[in-house]
C-alpha atoms as a PDB file:
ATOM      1  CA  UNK A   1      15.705  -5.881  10.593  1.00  0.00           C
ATOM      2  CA  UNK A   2      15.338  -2.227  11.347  1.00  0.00           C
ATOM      3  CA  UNK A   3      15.217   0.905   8.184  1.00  0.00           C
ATOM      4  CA  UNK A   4      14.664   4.183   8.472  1.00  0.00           C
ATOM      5  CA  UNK A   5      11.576   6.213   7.648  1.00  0.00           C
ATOM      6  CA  UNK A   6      11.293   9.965   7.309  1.00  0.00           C
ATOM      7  CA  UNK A   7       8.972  12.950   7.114  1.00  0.00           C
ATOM      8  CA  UNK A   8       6.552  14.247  10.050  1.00  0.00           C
ATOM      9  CA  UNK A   9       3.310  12.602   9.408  1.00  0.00           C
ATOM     10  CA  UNK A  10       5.080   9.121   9.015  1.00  0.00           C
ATOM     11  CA  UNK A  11       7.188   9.446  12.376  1.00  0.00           C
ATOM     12  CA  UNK A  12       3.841  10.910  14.072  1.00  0.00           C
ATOM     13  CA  UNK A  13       1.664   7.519  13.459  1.00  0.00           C
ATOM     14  CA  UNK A  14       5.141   5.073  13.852  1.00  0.00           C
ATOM     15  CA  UNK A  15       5.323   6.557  17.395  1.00  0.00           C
ATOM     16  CA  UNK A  16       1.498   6.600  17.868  1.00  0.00           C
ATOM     17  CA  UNK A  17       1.526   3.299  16.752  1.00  0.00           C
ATOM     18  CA  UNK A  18       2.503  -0.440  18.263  1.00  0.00           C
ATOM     19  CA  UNK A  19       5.912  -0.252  16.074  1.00  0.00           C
ATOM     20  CA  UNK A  20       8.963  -0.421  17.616  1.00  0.00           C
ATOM     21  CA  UNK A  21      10.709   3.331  17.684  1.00  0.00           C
ATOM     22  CA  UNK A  22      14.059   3.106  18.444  1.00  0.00           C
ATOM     23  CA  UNK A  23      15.921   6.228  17.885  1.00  0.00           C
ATOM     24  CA  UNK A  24      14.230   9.796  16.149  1.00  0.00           C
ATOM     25  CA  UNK A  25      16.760  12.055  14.640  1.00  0.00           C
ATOM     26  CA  UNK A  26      15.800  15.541  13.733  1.00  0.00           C
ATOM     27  CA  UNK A  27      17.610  18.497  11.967  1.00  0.00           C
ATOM     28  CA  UNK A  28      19.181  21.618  13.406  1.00  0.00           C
ATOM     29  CA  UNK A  29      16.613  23.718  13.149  1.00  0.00           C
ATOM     30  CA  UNK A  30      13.280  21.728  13.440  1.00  0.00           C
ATOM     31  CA  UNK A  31      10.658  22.815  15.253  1.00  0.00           C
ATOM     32  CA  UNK A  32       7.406  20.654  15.703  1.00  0.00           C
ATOM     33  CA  UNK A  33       6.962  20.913  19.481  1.00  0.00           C
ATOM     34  CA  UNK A  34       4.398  18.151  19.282  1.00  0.00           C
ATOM     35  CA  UNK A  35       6.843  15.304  17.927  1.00  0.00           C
ATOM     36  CA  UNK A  36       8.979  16.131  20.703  1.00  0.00           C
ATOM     37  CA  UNK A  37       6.661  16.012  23.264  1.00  0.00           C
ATOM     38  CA  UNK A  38       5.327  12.563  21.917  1.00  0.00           C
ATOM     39  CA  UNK A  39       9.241  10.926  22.010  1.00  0.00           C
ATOM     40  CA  UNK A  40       9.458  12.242  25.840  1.00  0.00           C
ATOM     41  CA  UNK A  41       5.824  10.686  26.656  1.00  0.00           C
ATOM     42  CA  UNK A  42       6.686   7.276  24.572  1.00  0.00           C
ATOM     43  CA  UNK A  43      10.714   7.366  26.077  1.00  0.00           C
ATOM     44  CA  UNK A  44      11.906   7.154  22.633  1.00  0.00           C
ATOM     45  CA  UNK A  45      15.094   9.036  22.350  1.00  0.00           C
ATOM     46  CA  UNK A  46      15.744  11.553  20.014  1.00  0.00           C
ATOM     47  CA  UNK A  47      18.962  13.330  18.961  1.00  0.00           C
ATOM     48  CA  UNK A  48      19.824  16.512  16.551  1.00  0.00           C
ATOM     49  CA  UNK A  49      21.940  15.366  13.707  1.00  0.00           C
ATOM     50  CA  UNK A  50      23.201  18.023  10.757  1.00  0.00           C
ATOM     51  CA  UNK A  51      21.725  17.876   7.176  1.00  0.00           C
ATOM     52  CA  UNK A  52      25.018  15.356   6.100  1.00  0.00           C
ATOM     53  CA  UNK A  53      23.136  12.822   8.131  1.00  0.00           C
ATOM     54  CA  UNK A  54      20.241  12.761   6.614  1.00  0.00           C
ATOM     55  CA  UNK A  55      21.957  12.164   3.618  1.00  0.00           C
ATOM     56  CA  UNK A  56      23.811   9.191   4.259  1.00  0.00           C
ATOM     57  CA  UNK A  57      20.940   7.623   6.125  1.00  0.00           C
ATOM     58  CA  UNK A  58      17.647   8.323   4.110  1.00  0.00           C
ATOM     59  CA  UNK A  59      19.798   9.847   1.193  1.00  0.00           C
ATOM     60  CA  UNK A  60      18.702  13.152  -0.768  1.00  0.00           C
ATOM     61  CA  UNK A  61      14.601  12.673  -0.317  1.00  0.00           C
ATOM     62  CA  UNK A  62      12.180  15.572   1.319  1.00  0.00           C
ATOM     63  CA  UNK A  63      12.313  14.515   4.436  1.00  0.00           C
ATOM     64  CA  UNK A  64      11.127  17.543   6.178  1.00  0.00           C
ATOM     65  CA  UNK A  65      13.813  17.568   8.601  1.00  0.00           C
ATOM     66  CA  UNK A  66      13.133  14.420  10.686  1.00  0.00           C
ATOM     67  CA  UNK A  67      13.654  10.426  10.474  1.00  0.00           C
ATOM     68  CA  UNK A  68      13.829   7.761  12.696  1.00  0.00           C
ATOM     69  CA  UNK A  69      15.573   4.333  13.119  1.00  0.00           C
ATOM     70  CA  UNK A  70      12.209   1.406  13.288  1.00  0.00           C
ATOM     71  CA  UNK A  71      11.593  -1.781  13.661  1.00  0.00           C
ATOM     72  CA  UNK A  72      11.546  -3.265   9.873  1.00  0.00           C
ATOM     73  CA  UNK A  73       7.994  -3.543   8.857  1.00  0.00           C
ATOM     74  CA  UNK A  74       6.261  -6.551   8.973  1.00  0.00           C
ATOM     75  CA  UNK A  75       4.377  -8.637   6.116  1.00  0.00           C
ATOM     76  CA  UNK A  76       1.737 -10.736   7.308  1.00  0.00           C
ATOM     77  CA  UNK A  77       0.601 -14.360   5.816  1.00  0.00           C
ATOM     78  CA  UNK A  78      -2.322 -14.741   3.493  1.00  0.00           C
ATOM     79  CA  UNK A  79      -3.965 -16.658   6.604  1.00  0.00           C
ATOM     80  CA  UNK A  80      -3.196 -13.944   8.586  1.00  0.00           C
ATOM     81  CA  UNK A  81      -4.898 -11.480   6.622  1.00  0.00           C
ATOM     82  CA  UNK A  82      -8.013 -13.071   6.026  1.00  0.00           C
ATOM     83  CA  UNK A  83      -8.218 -14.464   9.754  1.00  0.00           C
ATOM     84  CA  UNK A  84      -8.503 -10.403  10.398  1.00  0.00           C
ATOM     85  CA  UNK A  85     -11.499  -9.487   8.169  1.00  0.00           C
ATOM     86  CA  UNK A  86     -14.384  -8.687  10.727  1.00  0.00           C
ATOM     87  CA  UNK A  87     -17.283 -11.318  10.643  1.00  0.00           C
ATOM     88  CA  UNK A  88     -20.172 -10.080   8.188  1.00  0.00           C
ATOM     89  CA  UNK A  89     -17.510  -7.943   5.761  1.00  0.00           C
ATOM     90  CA  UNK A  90     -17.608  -8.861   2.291  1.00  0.00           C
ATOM     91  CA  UNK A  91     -13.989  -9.586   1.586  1.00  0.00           C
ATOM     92  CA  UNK A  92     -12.527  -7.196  -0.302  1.00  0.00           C
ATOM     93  CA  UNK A  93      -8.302  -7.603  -1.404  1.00  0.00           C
ATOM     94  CA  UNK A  94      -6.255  -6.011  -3.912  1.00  0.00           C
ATOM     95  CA  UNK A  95      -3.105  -7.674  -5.741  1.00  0.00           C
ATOM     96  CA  UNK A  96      -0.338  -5.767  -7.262  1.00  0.00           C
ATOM     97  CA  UNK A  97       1.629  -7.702 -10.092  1.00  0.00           C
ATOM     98  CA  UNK A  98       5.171  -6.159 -10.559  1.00  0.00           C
ATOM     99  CA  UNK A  99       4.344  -3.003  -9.076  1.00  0.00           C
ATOM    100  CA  UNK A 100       7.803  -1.199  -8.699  1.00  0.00           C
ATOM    101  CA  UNK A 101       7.758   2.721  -8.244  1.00  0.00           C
ATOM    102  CA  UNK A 102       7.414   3.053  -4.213  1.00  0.00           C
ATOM    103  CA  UNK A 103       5.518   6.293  -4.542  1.00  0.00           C
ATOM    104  CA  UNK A 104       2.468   4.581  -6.051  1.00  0.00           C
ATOM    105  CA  UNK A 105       2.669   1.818  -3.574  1.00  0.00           C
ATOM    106  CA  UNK A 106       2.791   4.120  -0.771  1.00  0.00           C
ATOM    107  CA  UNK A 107      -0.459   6.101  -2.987  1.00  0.00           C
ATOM    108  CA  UNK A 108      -2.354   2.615  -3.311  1.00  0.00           C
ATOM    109  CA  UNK A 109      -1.959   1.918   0.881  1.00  0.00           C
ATOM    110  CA  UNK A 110      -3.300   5.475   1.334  1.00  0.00           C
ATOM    111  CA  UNK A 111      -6.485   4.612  -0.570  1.00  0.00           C
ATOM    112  CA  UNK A 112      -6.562   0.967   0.726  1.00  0.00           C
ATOM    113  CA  UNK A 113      -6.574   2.280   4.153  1.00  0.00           C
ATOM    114  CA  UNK A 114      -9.407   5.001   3.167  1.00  0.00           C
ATOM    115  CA  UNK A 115     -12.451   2.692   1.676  1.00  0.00           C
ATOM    116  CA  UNK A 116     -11.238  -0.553   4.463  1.00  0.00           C
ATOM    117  CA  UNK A 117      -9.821  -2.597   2.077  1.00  0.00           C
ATOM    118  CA  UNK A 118      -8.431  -5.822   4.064  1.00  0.00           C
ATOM    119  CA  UNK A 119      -5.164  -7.019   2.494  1.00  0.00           C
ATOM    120  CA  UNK A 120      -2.948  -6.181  -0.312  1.00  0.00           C
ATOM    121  CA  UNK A 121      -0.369  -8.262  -2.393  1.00  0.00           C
ATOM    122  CA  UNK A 122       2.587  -8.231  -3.545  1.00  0.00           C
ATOM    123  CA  UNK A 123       5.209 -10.549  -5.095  1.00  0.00           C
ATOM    124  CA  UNK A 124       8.942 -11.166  -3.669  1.00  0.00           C
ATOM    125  CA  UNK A 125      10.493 -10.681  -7.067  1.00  0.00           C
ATOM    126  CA  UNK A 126      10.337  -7.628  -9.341  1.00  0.00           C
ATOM    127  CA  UNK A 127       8.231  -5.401  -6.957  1.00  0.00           C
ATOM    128  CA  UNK A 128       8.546  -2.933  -4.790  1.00  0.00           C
ATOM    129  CA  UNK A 129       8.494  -3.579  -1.138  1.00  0.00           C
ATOM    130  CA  UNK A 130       7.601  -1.844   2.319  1.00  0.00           C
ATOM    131  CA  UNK A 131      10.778   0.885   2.619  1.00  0.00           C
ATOM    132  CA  UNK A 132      10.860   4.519   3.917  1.00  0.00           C
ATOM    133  CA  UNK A 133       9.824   6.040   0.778  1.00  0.00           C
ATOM    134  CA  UNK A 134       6.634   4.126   0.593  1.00  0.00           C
ATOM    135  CA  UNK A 135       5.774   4.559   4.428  1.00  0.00           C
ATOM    136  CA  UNK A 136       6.398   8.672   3.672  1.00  0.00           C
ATOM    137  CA  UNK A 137       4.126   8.556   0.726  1.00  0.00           C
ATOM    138  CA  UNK A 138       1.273   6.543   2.385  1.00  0.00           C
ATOM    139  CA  UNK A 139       1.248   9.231   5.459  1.00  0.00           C
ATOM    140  CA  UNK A 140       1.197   6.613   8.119  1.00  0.00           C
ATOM    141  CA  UNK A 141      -1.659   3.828   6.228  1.00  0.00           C
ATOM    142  CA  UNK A 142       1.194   2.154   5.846  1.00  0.00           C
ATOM    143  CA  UNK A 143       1.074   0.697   9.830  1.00  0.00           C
ATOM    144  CA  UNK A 144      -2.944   0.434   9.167  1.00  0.00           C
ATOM    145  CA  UNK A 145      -2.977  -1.878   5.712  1.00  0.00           C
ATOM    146  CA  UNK A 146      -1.891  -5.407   6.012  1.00  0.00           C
ATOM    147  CA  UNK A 147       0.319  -6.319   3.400  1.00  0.00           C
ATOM    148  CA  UNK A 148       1.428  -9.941   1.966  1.00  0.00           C
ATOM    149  CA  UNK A 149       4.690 -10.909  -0.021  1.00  0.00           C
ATOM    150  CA  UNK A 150       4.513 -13.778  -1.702  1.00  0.00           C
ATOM    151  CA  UNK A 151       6.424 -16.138  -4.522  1.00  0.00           C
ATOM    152  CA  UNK A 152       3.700 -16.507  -6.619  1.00  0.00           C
ATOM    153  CA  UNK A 153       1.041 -14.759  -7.536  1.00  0.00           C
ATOM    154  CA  UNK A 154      -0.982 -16.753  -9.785  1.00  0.00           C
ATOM    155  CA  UNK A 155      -0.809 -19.310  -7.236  1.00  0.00           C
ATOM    156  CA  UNK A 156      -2.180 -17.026  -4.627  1.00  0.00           C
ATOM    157  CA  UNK A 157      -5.109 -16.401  -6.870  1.00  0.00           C
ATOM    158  CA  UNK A 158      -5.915 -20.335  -7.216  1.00  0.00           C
ATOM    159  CA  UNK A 159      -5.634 -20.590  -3.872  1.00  0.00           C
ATOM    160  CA  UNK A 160      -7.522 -17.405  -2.931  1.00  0.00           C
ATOM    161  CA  UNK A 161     -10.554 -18.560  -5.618  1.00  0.00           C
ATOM    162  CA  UNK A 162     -10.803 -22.048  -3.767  1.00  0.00           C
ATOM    163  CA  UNK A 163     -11.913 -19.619  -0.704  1.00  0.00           C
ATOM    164  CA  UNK A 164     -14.801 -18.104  -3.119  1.00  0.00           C
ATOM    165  CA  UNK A 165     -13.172 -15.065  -3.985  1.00  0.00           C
ATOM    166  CA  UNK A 166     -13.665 -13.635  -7.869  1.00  0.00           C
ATOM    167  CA  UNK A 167     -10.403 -11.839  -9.395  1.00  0.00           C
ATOM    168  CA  UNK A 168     -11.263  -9.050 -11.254  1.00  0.00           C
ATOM    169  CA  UNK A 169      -7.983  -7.376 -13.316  1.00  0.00           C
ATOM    170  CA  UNK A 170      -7.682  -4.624 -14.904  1.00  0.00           C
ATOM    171  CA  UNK A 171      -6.796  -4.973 -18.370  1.00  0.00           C
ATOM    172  CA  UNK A 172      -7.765  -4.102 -21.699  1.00  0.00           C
ATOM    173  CA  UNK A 173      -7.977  -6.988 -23.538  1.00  0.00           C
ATOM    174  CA  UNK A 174     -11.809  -9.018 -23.055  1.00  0.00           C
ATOM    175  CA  UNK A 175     -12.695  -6.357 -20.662  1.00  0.00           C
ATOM    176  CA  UNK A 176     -15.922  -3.804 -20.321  1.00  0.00           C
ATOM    177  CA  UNK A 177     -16.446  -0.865 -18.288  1.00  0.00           C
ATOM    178  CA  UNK A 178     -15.257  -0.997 -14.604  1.00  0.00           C
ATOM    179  CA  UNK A 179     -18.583   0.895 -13.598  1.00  0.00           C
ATOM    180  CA  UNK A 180     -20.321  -2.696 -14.984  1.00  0.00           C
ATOM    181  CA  UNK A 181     -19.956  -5.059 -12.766  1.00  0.00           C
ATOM    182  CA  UNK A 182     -21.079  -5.480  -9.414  1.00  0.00           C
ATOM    183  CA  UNK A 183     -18.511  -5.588  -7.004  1.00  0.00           C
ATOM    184  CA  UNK A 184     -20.989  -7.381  -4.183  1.00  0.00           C
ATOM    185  CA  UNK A 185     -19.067 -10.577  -3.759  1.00  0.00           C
ATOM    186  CA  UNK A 186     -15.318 -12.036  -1.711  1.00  0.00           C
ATOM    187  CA  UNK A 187     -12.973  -9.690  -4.479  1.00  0.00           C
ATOM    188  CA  UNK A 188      -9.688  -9.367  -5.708  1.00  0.00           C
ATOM    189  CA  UNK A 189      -8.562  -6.529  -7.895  1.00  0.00           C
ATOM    190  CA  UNK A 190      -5.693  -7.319  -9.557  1.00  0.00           C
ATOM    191  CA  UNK A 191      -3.723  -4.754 -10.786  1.00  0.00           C
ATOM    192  CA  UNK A 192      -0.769  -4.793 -13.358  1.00  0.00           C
ATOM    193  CA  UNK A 193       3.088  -2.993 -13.277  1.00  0.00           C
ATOM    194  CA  UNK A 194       3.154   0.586 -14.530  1.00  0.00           C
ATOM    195  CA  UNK A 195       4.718  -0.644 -17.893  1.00  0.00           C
ATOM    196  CA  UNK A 196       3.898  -3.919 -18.717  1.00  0.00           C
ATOM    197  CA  UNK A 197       0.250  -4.730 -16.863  1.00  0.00           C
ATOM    198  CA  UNK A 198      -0.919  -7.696 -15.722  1.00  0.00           C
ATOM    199  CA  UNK A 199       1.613 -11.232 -16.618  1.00  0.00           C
ATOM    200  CA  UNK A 200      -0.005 -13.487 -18.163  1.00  0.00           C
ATOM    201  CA  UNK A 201      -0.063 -16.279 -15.774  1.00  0.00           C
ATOM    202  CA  UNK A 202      -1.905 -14.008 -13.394  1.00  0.00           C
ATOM    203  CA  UNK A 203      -4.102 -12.579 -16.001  1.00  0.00           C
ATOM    204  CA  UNK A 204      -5.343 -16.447 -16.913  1.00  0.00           C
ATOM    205  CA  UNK A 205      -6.814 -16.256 -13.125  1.00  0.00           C
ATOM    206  CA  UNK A 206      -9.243 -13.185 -13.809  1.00  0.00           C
ATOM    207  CA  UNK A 207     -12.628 -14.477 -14.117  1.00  0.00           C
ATOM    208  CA  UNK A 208     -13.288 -10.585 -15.109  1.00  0.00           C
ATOM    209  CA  UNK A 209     -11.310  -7.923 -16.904  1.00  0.00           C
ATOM    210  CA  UNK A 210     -12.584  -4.118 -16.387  1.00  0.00           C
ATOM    211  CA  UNK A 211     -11.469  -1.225 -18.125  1.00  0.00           C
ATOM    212  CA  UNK A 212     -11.697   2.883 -17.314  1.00  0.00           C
ATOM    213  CA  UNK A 213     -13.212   4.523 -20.068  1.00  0.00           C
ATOM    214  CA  UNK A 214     -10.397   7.062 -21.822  1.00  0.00           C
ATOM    215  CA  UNK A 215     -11.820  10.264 -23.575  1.00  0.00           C
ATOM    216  CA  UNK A 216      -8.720  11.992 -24.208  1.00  0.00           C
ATOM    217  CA  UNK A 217      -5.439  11.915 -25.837  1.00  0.00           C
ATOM    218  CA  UNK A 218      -3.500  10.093 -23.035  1.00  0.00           C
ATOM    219  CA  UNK A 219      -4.300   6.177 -23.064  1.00  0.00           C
ATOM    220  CA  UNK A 220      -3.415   5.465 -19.991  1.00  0.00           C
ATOM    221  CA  UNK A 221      -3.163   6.412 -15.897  1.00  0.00           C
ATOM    222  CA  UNK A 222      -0.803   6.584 -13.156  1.00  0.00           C
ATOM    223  CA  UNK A 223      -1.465   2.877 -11.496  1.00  0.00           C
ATOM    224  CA  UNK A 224      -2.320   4.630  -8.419  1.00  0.00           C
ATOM    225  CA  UNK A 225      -4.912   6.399  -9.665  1.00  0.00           C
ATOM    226  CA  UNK A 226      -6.447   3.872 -11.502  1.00  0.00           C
ATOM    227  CA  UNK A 227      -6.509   1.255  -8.778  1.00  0.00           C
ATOM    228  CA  UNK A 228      -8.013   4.501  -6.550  1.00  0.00           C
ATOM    229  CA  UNK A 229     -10.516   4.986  -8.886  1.00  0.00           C
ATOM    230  CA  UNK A 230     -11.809   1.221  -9.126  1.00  0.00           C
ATOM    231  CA  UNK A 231     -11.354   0.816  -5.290  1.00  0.00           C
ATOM    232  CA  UNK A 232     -13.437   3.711  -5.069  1.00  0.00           C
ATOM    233  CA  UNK A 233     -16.364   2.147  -7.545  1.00  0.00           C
ATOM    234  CA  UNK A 234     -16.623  -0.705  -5.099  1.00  0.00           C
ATOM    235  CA  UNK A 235     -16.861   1.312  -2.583  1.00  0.00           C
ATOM    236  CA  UNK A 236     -19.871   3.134  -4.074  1.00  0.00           C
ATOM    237  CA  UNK A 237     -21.615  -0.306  -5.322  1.00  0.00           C
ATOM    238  CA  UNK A 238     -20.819  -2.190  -1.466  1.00  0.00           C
ATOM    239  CA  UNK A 239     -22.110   1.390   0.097  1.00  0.00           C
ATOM    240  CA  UNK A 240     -24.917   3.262  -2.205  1.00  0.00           C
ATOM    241  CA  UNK A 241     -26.527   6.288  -1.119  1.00  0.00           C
END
């Protein structure tokens, strides 16, 4: 199924990449030389399409004057995903229950494709999924981080723990400081929808809950930084200086 994905940096890595690129379209007046060089050396043909366009194909989004027509992106299997993590890596995958804003999906692959995390994922129902929005706001990780859709999450996690993997979710309820546990083992973070957390079917599969200490008068974060910062923690206990 093909969709449409906008904004330079995106294009740049869809046409750098093994996606299919079927048609760029780019406004009156744009003027990145290097884009255009890049469809002539890959054949992909491009065309100059008024601002109207834009609208009715990618609708009214900052698209910084170019989009193109792609190959739909793919979601791999859970087999698929763990088949891929290199031989000696400690396992490290990241779960998103009910995760529906695109921006902070498109955040989350960004960081996932920073520290090498191998797989994230996400449910079929009530949750944002791979779109043009999300590839923007990812600046390309989006072809880089493999991504799973599946029915059901808790069942993933069963299934996932059978292969030795811990869950750890982050929650407040029976939960200490994420900068507490040590993150050396096959992982799963789990984390919950920006307004309701973590359900409680997949919360009854965390064999830890971690929390990020709060100091001032908001009580909570964005889910993308959060899941940043804790991605970023076992980063620093897999990798100490």
């Amino acid at each position: 199924m093909k969709q449409y994905i906008y904004g330079k940096n995106t294009i740049l890595e869809a046409l750098k990449g093994e996606k299919r690129v079927y048609t760029v379209y780019v406004q009156n007046n744009f003027k990145d030389n290097k884009i255009i060089e890049l469809c002539k050396k890959t054949k992909v043909p491009y065309r100059q399409v008024d601002k109207s366009e834009f609208i009715k194909k990618v609708g009214n989004v900052t698209h910084q004057g170019i989009m193109a027509e792609v190959e739909g992106y793919r979601y791999y299997s859970l087999d698929e995903i763990l088949d891929a993590i290199p031989e000696g890596k400690q396992p490290l995958l990241l779960m998103l229950d009910g995760l529906e804003d695109p921006h902070n999906l498109g955040a989350i692959l960004r960081t996932c494709d920073a520290i090498g995390v191998d797989g994230v994922i996400i449910g079929k129902n009530r949750s944002v999924g791979l779109n043009g929005t999300v590839a923007k706001v990812s600046t390309g990780a989006i072809d880089h981080v493999k991504v799973a859709q599946v029915t059901n999450l808790s069942r993933t996690l069963e299934e996932l723990k059978k292969r030795s993997f811990w869950v750890v979710g982050c929650d407040l309820n029976q939960s200490q400081d994420y900068r507490a546990i040590d993150y050396n083992m096959p992982l799963v973070i789990v984390i919950g929808s920006e307004g309701f957390g973590i359900s409680r079917l997949v919360k009854k599969n965390c064999d830890f809950n971690v929390v990020l200490p709060m100091v001032g008068h908001v009580t909570s974060l964005n889910a993308s930084v959060a899941t940043a910062v804790i991605l970023y923690q076992v980063y620093n206990s897999r990798n100490p200086l």
